[in-house]
PDB file of N, CA and C in Angstrom:
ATOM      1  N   UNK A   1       0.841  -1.185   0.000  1.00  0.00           N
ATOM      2  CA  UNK A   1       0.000   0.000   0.000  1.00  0.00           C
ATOM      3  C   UNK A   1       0.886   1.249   0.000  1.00  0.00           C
ATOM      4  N   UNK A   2       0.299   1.869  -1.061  1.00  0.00           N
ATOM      5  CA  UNK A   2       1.197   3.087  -0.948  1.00  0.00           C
ATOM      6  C   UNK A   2       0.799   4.715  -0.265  1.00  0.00           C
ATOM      7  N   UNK A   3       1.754   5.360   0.533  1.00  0.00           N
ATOM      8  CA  UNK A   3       1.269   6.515   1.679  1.00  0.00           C
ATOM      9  C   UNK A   3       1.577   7.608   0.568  1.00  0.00           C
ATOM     10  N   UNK A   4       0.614   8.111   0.767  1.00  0.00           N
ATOM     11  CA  UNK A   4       0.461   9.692  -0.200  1.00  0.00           C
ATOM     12  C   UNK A   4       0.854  11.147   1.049  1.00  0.00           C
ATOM     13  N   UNK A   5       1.913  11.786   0.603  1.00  0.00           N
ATOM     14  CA  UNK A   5       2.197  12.953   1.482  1.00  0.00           C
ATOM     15  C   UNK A   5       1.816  14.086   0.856  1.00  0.00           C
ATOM     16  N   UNK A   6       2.253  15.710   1.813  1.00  0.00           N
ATOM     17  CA  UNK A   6       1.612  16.407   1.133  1.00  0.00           C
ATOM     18  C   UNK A   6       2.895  16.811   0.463  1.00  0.00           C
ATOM     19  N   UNK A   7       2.293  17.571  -0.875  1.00  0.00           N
ATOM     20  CA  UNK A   7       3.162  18.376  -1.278  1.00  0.00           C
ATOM     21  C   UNK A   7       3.802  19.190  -1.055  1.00  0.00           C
ATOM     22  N   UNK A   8       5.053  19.973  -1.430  1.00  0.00           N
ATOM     23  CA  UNK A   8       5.828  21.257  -1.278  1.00  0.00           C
ATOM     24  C   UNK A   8       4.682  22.158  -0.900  1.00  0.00           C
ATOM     25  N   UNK A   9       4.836  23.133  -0.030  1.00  0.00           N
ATOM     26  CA  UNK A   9       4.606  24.076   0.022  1.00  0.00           C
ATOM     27  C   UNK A   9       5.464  25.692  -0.161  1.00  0.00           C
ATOM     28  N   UNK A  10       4.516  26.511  -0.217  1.00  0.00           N
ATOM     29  CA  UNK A  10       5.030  27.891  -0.722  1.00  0.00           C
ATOM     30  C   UNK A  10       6.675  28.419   0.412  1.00  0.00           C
ATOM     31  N   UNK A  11       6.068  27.818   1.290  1.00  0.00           N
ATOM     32  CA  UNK A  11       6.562  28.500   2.716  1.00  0.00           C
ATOM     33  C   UNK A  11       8.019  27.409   2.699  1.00  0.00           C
ATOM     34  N   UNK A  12       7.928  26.666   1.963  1.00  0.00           N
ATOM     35  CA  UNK A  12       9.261  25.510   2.742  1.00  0.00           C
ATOM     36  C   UNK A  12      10.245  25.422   1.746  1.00  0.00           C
ATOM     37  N   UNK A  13      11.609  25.889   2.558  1.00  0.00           N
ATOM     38  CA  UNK A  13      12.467  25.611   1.906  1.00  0.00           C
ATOM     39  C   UNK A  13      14.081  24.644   2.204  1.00  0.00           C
ATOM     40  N   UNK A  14      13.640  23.885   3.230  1.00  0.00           N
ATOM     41  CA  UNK A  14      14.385  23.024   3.649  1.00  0.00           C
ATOM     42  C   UNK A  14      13.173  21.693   4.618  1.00  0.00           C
ATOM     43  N   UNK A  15      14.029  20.399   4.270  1.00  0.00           N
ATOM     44  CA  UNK A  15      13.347  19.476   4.828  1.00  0.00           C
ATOM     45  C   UNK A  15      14.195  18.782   5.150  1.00  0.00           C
ATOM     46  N   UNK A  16      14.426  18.047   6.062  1.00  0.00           N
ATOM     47  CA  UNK A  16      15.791  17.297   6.335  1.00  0.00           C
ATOM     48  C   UNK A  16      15.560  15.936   7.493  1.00  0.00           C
ATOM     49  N   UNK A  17      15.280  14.831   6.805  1.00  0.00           N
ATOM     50  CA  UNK A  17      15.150  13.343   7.763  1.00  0.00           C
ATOM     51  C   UNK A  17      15.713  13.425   8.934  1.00  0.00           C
ATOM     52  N   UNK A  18      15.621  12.437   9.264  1.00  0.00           N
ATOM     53  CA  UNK A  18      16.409  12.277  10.291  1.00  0.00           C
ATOM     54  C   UNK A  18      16.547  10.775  10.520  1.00  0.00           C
ATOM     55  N   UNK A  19      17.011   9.797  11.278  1.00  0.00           N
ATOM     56  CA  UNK A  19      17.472   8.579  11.267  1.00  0.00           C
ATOM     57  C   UNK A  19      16.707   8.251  12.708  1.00  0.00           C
ATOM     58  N   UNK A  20      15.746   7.374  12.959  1.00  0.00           N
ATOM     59  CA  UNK A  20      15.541   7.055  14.156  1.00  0.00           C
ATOM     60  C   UNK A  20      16.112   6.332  15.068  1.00  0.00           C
ATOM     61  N   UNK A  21      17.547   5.850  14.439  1.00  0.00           N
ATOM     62  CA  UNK A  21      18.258   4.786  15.886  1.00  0.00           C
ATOM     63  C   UNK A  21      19.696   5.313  15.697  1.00  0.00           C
ATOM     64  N   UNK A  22      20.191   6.243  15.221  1.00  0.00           N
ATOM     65  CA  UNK A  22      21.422   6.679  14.702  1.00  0.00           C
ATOM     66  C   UNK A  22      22.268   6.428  14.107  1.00  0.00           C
ATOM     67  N   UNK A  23      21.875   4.926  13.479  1.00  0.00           N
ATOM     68  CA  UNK A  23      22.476   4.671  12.129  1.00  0.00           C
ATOM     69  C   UNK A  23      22.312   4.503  10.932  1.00  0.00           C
ATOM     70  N   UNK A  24      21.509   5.641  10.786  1.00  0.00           N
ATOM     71  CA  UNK A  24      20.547   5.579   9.486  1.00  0.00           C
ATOM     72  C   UNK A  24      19.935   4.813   9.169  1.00  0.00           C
ATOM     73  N   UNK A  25      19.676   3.536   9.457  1.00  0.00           N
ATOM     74  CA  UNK A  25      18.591   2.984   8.936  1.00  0.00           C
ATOM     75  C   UNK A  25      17.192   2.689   9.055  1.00  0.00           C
ATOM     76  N   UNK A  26      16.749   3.490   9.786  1.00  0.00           N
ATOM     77  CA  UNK A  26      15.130   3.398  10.431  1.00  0.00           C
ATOM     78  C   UNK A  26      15.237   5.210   9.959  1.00  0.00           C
ATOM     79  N   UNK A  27      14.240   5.504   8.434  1.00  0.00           N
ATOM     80  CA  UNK A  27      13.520   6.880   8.605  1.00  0.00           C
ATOM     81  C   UNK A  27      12.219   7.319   8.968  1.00  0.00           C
ATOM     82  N   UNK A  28      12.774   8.626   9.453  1.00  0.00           N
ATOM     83  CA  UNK A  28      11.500   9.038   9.928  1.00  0.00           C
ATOM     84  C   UNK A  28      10.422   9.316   9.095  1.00  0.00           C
ATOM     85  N   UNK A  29       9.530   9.790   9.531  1.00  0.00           N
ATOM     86  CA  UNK A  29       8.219  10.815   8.694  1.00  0.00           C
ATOM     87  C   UNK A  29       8.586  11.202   7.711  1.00  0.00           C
ATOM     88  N   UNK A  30       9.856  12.787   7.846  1.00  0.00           N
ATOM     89  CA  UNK A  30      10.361  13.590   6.972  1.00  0.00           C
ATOM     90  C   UNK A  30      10.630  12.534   5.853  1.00  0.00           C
ATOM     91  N   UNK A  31      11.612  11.959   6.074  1.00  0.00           N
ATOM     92  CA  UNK A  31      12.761  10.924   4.972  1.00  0.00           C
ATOM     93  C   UNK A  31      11.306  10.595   4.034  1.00  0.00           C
ATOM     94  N   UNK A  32      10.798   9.977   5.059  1.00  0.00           N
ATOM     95  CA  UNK A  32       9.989   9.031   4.138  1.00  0.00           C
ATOM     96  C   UNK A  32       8.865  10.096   2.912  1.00  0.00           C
ATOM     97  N   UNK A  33       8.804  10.944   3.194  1.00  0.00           N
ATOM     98  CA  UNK A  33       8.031  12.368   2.698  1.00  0.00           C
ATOM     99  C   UNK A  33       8.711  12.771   1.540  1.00  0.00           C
ATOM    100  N   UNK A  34       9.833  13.220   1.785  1.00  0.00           N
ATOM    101  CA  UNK A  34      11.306  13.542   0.886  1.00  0.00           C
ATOM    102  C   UNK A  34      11.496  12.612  -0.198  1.00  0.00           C
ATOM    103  N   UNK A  35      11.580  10.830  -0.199  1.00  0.00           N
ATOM    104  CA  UNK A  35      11.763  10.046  -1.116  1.00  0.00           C
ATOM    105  C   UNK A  35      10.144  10.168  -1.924  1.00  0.00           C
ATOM    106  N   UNK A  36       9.067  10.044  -1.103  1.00  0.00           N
ATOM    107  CA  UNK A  36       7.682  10.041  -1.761  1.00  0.00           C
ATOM    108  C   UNK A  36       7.837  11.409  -3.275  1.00  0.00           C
ATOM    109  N   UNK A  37       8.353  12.653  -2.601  1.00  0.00           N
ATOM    110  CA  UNK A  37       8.704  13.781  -3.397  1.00  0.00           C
ATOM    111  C   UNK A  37       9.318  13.161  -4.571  1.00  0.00           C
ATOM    112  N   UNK A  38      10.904  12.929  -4.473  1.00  0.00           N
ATOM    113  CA  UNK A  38      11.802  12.782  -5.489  1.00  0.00           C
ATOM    114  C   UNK A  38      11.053  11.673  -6.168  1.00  0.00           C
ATOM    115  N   UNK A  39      10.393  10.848  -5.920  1.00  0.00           N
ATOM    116  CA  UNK A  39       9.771   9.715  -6.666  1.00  0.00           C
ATOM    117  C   UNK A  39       8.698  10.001  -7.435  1.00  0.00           C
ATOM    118  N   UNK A  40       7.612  10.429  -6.883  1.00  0.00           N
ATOM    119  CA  UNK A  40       6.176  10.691  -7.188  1.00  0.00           C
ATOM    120  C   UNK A  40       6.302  12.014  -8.099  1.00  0.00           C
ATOM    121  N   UNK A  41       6.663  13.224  -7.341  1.00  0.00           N
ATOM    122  CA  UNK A  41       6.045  14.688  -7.726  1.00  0.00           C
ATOM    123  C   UNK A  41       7.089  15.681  -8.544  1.00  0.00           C
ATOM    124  N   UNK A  42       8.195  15.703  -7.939  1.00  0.00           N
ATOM    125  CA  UNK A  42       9.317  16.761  -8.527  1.00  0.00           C
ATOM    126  C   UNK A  42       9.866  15.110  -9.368  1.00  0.00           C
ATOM    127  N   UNK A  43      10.043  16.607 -10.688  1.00  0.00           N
ATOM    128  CA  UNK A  43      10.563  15.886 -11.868  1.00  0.00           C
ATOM    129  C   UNK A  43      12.657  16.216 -11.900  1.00  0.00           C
ATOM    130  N   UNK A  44      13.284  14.855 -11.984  1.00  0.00           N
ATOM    131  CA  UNK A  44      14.641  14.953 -12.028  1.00  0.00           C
ATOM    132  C   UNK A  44      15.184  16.040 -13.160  1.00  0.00           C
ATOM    133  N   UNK A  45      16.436  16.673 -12.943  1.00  0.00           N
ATOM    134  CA  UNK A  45      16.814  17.655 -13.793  1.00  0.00           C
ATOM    135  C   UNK A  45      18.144  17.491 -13.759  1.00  0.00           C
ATOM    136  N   UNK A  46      18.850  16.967 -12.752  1.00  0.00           N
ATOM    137  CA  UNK A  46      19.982  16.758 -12.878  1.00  0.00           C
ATOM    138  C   UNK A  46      21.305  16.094 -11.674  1.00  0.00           C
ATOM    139  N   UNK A  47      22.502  15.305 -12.221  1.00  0.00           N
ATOM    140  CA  UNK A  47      22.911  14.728 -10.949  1.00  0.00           C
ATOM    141  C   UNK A  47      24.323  14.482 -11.217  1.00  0.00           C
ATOM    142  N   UNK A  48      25.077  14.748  -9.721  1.00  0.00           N
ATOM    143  CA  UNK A  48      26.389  14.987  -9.673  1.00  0.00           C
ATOM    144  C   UNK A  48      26.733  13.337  -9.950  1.00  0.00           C
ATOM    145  N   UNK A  49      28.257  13.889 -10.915  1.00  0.00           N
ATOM    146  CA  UNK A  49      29.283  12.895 -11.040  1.00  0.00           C
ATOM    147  C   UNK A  49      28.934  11.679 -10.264  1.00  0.00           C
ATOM    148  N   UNK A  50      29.130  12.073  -8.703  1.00  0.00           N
ATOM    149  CA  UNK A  50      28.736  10.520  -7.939  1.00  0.00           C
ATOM    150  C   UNK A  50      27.603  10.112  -7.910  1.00  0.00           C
ATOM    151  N   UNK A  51      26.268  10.726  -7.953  1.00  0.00           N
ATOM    152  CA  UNK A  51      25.722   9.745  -7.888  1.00  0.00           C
ATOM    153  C   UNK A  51      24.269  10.453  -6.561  1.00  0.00           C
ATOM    154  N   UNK A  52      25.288  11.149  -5.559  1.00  0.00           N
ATOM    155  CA  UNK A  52      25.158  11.633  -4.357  1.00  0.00           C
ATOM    156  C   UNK A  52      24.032  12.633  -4.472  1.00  0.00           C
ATOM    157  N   UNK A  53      24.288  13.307  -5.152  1.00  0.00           N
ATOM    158  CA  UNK A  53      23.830  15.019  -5.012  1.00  0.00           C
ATOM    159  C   UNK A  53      22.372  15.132  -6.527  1.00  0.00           C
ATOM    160  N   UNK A  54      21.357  15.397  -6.183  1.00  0.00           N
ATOM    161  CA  UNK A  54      20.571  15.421  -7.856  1.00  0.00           C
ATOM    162  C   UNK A  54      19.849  16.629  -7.395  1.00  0.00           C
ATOM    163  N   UNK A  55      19.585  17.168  -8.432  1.00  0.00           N
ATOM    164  CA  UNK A  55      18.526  18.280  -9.083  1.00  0.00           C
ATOM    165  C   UNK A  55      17.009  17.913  -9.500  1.00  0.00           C
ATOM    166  N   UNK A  56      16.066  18.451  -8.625  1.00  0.00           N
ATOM    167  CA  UNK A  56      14.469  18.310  -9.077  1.00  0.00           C
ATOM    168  C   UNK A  56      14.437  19.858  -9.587  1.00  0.00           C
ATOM    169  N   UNK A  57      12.937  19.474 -10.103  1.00  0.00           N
ATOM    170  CA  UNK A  57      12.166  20.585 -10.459  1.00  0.00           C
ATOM    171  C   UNK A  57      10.392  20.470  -9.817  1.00  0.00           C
ATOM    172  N   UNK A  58      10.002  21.252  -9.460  1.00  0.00           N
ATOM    173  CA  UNK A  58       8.615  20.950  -8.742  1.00  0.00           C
ATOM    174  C   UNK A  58       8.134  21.742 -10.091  1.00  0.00           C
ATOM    175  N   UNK A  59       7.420  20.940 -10.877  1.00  0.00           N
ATOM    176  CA  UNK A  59       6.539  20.881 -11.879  1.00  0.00           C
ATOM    177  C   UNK A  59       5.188  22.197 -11.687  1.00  0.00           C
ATOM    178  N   UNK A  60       4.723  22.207 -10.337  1.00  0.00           N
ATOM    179  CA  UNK A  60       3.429  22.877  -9.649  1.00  0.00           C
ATOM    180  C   UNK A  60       3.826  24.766  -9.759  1.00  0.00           C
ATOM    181  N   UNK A  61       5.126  24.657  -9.449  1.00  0.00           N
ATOM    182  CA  UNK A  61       5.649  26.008  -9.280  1.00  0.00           C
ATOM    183  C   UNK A  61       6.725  26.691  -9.998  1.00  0.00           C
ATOM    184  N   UNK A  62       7.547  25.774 -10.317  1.00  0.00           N
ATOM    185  CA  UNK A  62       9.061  25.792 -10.852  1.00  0.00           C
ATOM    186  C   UNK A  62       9.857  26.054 -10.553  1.00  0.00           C
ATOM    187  N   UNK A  63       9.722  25.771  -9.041  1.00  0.00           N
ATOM    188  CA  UNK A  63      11.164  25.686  -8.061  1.00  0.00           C
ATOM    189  C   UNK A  63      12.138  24.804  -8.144  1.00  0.00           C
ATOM    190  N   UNK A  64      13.686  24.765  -7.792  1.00  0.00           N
ATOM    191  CA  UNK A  64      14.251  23.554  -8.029  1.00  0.00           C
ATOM    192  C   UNK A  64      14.837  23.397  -6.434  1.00  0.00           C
ATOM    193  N   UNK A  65      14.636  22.081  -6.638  1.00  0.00           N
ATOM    194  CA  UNK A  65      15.398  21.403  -5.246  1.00  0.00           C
ATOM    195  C   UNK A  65      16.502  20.347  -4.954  1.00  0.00           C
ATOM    196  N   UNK A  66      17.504  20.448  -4.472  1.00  0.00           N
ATOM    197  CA  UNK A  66      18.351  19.692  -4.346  1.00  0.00           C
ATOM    198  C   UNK A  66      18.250  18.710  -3.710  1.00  0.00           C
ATOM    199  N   UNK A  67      18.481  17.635  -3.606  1.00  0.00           N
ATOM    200  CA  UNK A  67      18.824  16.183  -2.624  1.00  0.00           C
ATOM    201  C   UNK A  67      20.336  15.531  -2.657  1.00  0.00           C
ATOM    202  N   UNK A  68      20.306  15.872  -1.016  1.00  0.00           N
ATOM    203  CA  UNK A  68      21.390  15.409  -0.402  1.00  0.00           C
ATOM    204  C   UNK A  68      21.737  14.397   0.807  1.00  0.00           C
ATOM    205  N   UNK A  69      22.293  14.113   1.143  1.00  0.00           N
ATOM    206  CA  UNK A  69      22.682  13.037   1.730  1.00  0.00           C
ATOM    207  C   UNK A  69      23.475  13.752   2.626  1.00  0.00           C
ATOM    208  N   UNK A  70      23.114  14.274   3.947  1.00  0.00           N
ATOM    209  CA  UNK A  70      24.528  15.250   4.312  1.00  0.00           C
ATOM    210  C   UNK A  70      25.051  14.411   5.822  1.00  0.00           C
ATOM    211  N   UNK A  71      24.540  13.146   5.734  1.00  0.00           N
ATOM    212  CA  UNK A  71      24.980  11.962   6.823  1.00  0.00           C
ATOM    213  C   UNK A  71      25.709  10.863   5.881  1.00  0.00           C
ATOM    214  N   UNK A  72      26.266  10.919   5.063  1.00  0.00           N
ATOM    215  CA  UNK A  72      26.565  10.180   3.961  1.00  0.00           C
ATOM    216  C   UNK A  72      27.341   9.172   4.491  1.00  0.00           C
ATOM    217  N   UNK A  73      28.366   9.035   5.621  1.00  0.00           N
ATOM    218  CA  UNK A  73      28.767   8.392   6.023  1.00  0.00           C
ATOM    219  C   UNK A  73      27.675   7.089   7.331  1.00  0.00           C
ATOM    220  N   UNK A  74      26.631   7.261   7.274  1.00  0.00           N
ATOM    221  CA  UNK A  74      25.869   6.783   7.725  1.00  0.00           C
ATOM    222  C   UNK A  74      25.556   5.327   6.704  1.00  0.00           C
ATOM    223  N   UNK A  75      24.891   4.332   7.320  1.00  0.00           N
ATOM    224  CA  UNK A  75      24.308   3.272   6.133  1.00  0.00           C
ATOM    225  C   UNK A  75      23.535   3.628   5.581  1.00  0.00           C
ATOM    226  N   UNK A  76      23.775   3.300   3.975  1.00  0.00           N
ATOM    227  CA  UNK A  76      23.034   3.633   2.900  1.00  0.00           C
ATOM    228  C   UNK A  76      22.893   5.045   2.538  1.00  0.00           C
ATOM    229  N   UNK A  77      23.774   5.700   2.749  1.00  0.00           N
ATOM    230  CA  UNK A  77      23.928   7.370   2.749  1.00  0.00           C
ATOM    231  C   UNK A  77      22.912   8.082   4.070  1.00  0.00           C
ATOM    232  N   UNK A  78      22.694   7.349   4.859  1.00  0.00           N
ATOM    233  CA  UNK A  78      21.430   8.200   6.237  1.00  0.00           C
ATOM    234  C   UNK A  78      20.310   9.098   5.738  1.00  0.00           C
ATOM    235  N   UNK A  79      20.041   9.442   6.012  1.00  0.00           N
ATOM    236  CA  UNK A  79      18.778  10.394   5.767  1.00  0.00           C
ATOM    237  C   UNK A  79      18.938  11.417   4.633  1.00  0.00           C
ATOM    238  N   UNK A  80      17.871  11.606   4.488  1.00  0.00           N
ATOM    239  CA  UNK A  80      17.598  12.853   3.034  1.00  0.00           C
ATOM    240  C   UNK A  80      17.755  13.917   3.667  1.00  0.00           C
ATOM    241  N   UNK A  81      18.027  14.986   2.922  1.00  0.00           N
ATOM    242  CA  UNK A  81      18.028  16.552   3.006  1.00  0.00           C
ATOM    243  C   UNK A  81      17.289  16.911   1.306  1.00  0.00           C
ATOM    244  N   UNK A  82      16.799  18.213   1.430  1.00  0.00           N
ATOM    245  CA  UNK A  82      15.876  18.786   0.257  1.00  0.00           C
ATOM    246  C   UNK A  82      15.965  19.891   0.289  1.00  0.00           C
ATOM    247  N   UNK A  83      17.030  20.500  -0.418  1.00  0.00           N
ATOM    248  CA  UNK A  83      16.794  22.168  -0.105  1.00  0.00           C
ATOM    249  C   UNK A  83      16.519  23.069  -1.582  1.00  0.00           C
ATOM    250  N   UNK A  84      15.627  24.030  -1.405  1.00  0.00           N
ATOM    251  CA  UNK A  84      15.196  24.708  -2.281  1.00  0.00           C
ATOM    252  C   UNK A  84      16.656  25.442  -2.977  1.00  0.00           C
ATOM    253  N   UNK A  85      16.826  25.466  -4.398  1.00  0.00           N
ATOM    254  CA  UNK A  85      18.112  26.265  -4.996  1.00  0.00           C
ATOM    255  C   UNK A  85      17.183  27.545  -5.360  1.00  0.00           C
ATOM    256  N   UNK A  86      18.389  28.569  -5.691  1.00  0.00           N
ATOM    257  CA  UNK A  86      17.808  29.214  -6.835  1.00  0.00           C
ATOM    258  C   UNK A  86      18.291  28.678  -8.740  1.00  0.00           C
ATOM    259  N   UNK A  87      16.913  29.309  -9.536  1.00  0.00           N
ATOM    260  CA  UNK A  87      18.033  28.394 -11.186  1.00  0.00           C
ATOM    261  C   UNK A  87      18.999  29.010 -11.213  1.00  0.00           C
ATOM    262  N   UNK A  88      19.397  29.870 -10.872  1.00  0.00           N
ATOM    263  CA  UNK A  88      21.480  30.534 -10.681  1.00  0.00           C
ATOM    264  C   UNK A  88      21.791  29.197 -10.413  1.00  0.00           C
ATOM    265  N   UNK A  89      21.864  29.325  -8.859  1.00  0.00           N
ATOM    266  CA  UNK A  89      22.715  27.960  -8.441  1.00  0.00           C
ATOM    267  C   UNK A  89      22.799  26.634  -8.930  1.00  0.00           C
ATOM    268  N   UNK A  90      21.432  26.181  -9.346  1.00  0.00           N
ATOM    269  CA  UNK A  90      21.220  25.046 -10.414  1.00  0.00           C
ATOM    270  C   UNK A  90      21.596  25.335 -11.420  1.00  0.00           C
ATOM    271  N   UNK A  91      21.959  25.831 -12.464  1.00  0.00           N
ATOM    272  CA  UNK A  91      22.394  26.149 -13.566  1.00  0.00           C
ATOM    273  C   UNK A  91      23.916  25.789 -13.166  1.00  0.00           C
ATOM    274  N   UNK A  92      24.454  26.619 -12.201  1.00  0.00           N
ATOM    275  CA  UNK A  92      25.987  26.774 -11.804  1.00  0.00           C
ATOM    276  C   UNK A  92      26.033  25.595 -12.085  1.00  0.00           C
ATOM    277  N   UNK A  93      25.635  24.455 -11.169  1.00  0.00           N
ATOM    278  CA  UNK A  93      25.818  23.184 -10.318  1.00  0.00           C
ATOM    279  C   UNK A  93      25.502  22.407 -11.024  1.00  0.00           C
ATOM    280  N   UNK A  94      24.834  22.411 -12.247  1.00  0.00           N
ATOM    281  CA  UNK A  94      24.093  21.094 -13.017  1.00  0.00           C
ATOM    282  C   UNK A  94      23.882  21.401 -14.797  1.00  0.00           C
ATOM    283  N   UNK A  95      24.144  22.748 -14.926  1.00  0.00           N
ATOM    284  CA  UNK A  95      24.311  23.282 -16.041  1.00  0.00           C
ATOM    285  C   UNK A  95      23.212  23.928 -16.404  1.00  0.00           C
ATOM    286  N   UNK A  96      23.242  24.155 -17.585  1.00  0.00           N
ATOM    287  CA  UNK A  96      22.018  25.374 -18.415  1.00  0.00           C
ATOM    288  C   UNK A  96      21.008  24.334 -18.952  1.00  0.00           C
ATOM    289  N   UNK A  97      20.027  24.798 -18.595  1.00  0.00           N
ATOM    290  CA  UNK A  97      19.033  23.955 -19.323  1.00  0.00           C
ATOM    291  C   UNK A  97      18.146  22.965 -18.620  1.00  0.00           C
ATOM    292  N   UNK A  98      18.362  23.140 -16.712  1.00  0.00           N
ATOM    293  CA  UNK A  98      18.225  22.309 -16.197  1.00  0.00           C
ATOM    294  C   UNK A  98      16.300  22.335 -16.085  1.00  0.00           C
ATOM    295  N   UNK A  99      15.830  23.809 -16.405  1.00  0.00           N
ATOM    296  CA  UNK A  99      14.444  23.521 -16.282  1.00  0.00           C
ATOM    297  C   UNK A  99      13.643  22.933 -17.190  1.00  0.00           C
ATOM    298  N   UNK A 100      14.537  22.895 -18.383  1.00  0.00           N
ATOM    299  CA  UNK A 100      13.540  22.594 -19.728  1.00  0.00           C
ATOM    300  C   UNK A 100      13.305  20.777 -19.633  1.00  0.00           C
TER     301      UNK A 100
END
């Protein structure tokens, strides 16, 4: 069965999991909210060399958002992070063209 979250809102520009036993592998609410996002709603635009770091686009508004891993040394990279860019910084970071 699959859990439906809510969407981005206007107001949010950071979201960030957290790990419920401290070794990343039990996520919380957030995490689990964050992957529902990158999966379901924001469309991919772009992703670093490793693998680590990718570029959304929220389709609804045309914001872009980053996903990160900033427990990376945790199992399985630990918890999500989601932070709103501006297209400057996405452009910088992922190149030109990342909204089209």
């Amino acid at each position: 069965m699959t859990t439906d979250f809510a969407d981005l809102e206007s107001h949010e520009t950071l979201l960030t999991g957290q790990s419920g036993d401290g070794t990343g592998r039990a996520a919380d609410v957030v995490d689990e909210r964050i992957f529902w996002l990158v999966t379901k709603r924001l469309l991919p635009r772009g992703r670093s060399p490793d693998g680590w770091t990718a570029l959304f686009l929220d389709p609804r508004d045309g914001r872009f958002w980053e996903l990160t891993f900033p427990h990376g040394s945790l199992f399985g990279g630990g918890p999500r992070q989601l932070t709103l860019v501006s297209r400057t910084d996405a452009e910088g970071r992922y190149g030109r063209g990342v909204g089209e």
